[in-house]
N, C-alpha and C. Protein backbone atom coordinates (compact mmCIF):
# COMPACT_ATOMS: atom_id res chain seq x y z
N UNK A 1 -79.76 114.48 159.13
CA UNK A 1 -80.87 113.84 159.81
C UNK A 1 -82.18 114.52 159.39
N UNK A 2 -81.96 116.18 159.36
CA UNK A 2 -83.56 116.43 159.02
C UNK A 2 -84.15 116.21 157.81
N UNK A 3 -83.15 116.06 156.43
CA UNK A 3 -83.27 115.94 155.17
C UNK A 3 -84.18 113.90 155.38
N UNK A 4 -82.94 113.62 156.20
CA UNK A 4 -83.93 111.99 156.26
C UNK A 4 -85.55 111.96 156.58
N UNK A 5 -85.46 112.63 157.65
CA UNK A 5 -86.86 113.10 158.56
C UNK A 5 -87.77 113.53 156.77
N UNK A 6 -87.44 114.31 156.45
CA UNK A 6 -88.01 115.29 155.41
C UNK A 6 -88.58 114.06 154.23
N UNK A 7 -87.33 112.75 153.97
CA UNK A 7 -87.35 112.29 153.15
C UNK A 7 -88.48 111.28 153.39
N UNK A 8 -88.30 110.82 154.76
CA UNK A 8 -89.59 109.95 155.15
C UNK A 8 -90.79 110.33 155.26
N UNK A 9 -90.91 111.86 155.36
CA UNK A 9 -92.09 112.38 155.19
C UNK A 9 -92.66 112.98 153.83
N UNK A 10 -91.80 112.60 153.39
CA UNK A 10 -92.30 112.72 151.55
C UNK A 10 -93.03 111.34 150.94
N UNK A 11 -92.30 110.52 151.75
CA UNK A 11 -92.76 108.96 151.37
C UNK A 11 -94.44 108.95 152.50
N UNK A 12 -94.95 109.60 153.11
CA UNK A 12 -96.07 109.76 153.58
C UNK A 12 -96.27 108.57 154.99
N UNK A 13 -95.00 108.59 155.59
CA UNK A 13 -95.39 107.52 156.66
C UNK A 13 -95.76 108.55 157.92
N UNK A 14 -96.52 107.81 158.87
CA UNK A 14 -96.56 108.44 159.80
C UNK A 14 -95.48 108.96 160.78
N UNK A 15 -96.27 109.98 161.92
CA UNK A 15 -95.08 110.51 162.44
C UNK A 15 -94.36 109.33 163.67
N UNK A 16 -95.07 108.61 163.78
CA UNK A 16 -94.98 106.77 165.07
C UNK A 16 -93.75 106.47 164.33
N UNK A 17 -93.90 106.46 162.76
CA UNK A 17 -92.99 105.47 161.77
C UNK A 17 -91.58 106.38 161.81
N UNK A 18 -91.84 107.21 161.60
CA UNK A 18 -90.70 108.50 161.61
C UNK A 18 -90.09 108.70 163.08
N UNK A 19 -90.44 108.32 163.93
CA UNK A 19 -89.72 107.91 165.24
C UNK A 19 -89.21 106.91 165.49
N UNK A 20 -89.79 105.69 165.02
CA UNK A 20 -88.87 104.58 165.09
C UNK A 20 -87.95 104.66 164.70
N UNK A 21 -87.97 105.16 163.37
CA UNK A 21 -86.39 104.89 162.75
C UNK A 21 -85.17 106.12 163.49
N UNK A 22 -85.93 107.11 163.99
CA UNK A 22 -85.07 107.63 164.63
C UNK A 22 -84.64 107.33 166.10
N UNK A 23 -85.27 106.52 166.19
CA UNK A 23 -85.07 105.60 167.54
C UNK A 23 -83.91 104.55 167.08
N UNK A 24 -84.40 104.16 166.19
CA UNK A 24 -83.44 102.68 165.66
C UNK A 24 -81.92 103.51 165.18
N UNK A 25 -82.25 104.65 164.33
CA UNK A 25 -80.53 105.17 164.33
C UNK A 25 -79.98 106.06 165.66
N UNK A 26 -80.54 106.41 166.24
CA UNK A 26 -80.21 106.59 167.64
C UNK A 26 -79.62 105.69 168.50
N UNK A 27 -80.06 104.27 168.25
CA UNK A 27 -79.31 103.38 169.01
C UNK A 27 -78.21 102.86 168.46
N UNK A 28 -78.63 102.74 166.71
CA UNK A 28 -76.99 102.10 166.04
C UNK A 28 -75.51 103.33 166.37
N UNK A 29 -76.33 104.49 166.51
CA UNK A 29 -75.39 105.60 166.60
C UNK A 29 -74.51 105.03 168.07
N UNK A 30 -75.58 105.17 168.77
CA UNK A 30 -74.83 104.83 170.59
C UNK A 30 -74.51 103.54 170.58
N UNK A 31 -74.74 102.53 170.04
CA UNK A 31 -73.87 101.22 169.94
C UNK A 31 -72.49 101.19 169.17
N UNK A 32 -72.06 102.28 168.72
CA UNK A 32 -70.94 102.54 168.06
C UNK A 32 -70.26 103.96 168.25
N UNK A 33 -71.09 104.38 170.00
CA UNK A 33 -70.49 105.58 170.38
C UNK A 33 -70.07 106.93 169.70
N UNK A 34 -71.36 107.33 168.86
CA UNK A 34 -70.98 108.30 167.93
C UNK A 34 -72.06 109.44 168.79
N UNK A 35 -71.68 110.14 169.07
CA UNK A 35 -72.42 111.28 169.76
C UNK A 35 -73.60 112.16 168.87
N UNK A 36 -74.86 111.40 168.45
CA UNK A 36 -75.54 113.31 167.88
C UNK A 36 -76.89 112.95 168.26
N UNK A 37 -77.15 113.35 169.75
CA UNK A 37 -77.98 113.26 170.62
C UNK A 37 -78.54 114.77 170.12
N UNK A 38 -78.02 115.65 170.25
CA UNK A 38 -78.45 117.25 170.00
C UNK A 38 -79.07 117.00 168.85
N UNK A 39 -78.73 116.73 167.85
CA UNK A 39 -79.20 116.38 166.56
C UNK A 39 -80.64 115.50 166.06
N UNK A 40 -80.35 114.14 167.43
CA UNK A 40 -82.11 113.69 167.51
C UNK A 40 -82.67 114.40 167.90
N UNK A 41 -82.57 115.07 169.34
CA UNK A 41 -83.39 115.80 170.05
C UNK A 41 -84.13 116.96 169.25
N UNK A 42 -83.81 117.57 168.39
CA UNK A 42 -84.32 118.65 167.38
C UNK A 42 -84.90 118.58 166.14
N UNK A 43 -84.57 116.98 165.84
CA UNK A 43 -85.32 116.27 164.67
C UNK A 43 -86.63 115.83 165.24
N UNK A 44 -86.32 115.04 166.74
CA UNK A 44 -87.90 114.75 167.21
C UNK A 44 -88.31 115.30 167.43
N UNK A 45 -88.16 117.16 168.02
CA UNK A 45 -89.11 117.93 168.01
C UNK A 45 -90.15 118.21 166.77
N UNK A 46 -89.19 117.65 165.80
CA UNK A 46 -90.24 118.27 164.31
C UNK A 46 -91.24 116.94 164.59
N UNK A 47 -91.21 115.85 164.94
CA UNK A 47 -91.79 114.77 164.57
C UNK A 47 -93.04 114.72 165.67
N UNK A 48 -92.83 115.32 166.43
CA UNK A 48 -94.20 115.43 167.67
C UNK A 48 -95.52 115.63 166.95
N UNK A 49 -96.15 114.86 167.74
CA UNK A 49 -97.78 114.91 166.97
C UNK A 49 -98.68 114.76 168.38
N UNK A 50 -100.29 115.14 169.00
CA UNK A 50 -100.68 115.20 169.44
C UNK A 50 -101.45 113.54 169.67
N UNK A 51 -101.55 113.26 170.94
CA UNK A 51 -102.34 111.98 171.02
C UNK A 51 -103.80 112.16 170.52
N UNK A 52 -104.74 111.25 170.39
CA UNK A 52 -105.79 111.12 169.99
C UNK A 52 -106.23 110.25 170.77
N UNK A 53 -107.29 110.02 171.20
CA UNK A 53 -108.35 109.18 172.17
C UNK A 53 -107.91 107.69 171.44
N UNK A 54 -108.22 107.73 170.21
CA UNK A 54 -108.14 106.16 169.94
C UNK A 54 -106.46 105.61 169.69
N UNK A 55 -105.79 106.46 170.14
CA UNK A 55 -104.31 105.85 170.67
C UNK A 55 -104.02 104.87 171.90
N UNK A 56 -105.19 105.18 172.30
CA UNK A 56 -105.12 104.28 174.06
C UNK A 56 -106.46 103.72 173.97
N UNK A 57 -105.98 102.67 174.54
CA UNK A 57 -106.76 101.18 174.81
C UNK A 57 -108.05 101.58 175.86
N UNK A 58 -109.12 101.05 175.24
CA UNK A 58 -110.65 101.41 176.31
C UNK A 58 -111.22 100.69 177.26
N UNK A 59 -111.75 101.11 178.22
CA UNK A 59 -111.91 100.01 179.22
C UNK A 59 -112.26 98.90 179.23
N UNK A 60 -113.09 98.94 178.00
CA UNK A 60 -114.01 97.54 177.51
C UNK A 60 -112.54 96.30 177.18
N UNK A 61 -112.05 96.86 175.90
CA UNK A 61 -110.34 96.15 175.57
C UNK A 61 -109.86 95.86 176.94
N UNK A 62 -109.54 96.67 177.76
CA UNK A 62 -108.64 96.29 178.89
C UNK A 62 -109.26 94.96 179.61
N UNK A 63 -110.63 95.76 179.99
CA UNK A 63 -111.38 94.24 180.35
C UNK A 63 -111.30 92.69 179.70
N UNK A 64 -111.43 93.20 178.86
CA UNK A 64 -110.91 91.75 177.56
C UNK A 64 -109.36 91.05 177.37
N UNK A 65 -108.88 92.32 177.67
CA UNK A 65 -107.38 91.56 177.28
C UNK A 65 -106.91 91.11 178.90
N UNK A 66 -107.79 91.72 180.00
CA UNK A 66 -107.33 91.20 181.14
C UNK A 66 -108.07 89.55 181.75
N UNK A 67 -109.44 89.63 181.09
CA UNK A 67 -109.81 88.41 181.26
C UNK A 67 -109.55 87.17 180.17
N UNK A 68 -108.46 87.89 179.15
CA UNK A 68 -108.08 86.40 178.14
C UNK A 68 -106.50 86.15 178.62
N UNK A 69 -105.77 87.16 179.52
CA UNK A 69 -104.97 86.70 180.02
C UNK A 69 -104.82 86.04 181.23
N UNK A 70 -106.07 86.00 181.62
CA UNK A 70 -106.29 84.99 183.13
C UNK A 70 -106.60 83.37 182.85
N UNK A 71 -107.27 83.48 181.77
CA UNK A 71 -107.25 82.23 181.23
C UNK A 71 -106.14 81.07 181.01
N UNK A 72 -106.04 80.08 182.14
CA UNK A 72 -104.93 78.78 181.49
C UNK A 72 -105.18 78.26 180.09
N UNK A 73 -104.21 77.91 179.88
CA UNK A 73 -104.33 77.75 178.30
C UNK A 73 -103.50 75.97 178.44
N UNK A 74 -103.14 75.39 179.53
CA UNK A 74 -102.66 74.42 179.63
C UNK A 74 -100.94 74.13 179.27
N UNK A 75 -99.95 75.61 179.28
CA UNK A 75 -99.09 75.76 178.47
C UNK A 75 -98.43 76.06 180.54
N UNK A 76 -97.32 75.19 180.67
CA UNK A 76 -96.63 75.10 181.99
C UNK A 76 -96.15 76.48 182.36
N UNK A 77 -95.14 77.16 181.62
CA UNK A 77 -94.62 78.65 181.09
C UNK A 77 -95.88 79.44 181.99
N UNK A 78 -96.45 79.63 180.43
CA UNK A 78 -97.65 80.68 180.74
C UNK A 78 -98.55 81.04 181.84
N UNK A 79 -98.72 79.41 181.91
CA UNK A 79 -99.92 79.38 183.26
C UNK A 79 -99.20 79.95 184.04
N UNK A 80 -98.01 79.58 184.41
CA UNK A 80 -97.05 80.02 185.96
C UNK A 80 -96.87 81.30 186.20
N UNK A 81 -97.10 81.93 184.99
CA UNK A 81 -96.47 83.64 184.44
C UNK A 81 -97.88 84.36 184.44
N UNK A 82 -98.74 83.94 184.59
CA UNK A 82 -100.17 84.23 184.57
C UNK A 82 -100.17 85.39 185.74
N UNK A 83 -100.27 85.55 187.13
CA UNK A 83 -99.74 86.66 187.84
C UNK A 83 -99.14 87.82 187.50
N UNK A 84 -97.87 87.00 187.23
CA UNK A 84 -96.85 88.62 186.87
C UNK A 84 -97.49 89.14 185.91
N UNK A 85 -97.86 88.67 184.72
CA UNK A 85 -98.27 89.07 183.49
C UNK A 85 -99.40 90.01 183.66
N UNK A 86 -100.20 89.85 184.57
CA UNK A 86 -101.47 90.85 184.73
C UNK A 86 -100.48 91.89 185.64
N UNK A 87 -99.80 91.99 186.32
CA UNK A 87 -99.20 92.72 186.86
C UNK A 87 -98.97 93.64 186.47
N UNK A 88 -97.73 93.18 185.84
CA UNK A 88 -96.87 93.93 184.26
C UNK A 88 -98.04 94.86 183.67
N UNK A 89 -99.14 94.57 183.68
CA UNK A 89 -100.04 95.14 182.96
C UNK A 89 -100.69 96.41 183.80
N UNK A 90 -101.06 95.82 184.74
CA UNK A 90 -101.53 96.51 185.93
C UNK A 90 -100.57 97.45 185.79
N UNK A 91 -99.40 97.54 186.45
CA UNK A 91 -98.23 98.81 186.22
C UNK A 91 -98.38 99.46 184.93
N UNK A 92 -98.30 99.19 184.01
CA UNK A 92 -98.56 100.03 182.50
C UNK A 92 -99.51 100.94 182.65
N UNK A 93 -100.62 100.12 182.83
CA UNK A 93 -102.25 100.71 182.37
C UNK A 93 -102.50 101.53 183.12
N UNK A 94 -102.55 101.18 184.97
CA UNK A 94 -102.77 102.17 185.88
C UNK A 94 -101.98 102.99 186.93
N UNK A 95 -100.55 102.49 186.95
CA UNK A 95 -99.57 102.95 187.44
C UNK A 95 -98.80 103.47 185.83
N UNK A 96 -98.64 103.83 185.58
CA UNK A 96 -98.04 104.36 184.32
C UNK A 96 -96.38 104.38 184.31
N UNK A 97 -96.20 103.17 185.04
CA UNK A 97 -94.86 103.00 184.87
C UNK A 97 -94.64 102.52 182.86
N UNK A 98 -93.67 102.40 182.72
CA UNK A 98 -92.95 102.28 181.08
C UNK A 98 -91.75 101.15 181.67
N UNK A 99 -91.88 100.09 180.67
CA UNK A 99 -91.61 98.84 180.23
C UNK A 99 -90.55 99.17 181.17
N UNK A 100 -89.26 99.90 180.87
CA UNK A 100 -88.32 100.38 181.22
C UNK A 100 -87.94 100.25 182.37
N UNK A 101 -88.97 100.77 183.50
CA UNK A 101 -88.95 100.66 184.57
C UNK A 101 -89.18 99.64 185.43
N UNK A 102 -89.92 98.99 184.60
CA UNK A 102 -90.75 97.71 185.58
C UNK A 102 -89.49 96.99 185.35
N UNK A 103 -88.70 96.80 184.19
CA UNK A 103 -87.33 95.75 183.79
C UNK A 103 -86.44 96.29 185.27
N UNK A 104 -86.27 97.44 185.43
CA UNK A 104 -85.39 97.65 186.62
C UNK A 104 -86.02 97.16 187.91
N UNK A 105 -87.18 96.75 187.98
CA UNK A 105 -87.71 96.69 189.72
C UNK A 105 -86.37 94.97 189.94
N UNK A 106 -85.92 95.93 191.26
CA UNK A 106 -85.29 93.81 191.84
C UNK A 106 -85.31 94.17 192.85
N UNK A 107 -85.14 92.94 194.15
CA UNK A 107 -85.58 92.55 195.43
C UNK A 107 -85.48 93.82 196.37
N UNK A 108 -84.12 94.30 196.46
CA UNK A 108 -83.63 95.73 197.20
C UNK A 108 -84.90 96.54 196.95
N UNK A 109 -85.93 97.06 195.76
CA UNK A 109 -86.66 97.99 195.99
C UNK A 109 -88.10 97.42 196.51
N UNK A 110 -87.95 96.31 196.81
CA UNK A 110 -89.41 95.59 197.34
C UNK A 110 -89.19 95.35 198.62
N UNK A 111 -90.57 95.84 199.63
CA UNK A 111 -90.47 95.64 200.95
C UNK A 111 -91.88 94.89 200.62
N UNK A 112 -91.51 93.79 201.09
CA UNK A 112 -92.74 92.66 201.52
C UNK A 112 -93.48 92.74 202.60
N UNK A 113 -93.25 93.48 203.97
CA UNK A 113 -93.67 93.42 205.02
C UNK A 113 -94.92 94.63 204.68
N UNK A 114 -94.72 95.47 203.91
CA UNK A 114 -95.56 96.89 203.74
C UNK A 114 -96.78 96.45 201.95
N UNK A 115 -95.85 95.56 201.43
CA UNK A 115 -96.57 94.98 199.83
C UNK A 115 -95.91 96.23 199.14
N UNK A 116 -95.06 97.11 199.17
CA UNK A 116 -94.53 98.23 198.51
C UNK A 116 -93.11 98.07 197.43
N UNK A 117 -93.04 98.68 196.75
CA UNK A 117 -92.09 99.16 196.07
C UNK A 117 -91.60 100.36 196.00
N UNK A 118 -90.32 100.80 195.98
CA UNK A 118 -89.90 101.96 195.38
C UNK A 118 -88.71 102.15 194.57
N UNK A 119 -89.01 103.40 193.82
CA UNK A 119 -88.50 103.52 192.09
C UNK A 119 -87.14 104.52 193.60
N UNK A 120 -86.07 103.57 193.20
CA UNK A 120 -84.80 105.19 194.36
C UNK A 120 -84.31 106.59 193.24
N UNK A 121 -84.60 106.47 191.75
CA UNK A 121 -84.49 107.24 190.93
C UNK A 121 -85.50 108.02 191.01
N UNK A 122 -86.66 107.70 190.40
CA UNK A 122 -87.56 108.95 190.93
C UNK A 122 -88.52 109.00 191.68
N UNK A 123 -88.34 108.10 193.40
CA UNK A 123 -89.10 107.98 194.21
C UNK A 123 -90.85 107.84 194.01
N UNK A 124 -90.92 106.93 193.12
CA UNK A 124 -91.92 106.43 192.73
C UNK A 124 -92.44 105.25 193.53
N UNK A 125 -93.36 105.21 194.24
CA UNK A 125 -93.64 103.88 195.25
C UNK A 125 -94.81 103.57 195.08
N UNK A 126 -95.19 102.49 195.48
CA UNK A 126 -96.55 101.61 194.27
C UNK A 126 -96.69 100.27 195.31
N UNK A 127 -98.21 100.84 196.39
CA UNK A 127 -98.54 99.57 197.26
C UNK A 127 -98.62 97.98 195.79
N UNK A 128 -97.95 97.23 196.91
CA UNK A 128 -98.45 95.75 196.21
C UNK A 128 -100.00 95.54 196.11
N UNK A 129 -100.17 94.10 195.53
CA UNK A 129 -101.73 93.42 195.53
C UNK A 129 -101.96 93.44 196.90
C-alpha cells in the first residue's frame, strides 16, 4: 500500500486524489472481507495535509447556493424536495453533521412536540426549524 501511496505521489496528484483511491480500495477490500484496516490507517497518516481557507465554501457562495436552491424550477421532484434540500444543507454547513449521519436520522430520533432530534450514538441533538 505505501509503495502505491508513493507511486501516486510520483505521478504528482494531490493528497484529496491519494485518499480517494484509498478510500475506494478500502471499500473493495471490505466488500470482499479482507482485513488491512491497520495498513490504511498508517498509509492515511502519510496522506494528511492541512486545510486551507479556500477549501470551504464563503458566506457569499452559501448565500448563493442557498438562494438558487429555493428557487422552483417547475420540476414536480425538486420543487417538493425544496425544504429538505436546504435542510440537508443547513445540517452540513452549520450543524456539521456528515452526509453519513443525516442518511441515519429516522422517525424514533425525531420528537416533533420539542422540533428536536437526537444522534443515540453520539448524543448529538439539533432543535428543528
Amino acid at each position: 500500500m505505501n509503495a502505491y501511496v508513493d507511486h501516486l505521489k510520483e505521478k504528482k496528484l494531490s493528497d484529496t486524489t491519494i485518499k480517494r483511491h484509498i478510500s475506494a480500495l478500502s471499500q473493495f477490500l471490505a466488500f470482499y472481507d479482507i482485513g488491512a484496516g491497520l495498513l490504511f490507517k498508517q498509509t492515511e497518516a502519510k496522506c494528511t495535509s492541512s486545510l486551507e481557507t479556500s477549501d470551504f465554501i464563503s458566506d457569499q457562495e452559501m448565500h448563493r447556493l442557498l438562494e438558487s436552491m429555493q428557487r422552483p424550477i417547475d420540476s414536480v421532484a425538486r420543487d417538493f424536495l425544496i425544504d429538505r434540500n436546504l435542510d440537508i444543507v443547513h445540517l452540513i454547513r452549520y450543524k456539521g453533521l456528515r452526509p453519513k449521519e443525516i442518511r441515519s436520522i429516522n422517525i424514533g430520533m425525531v420528537n416533533l412536540e420539542q422540533a428536536t432530534f437526537e444522534f443515540k450514538q453520539s448524543l448529538l441533538s439539533y432543535p428543528g426549524k
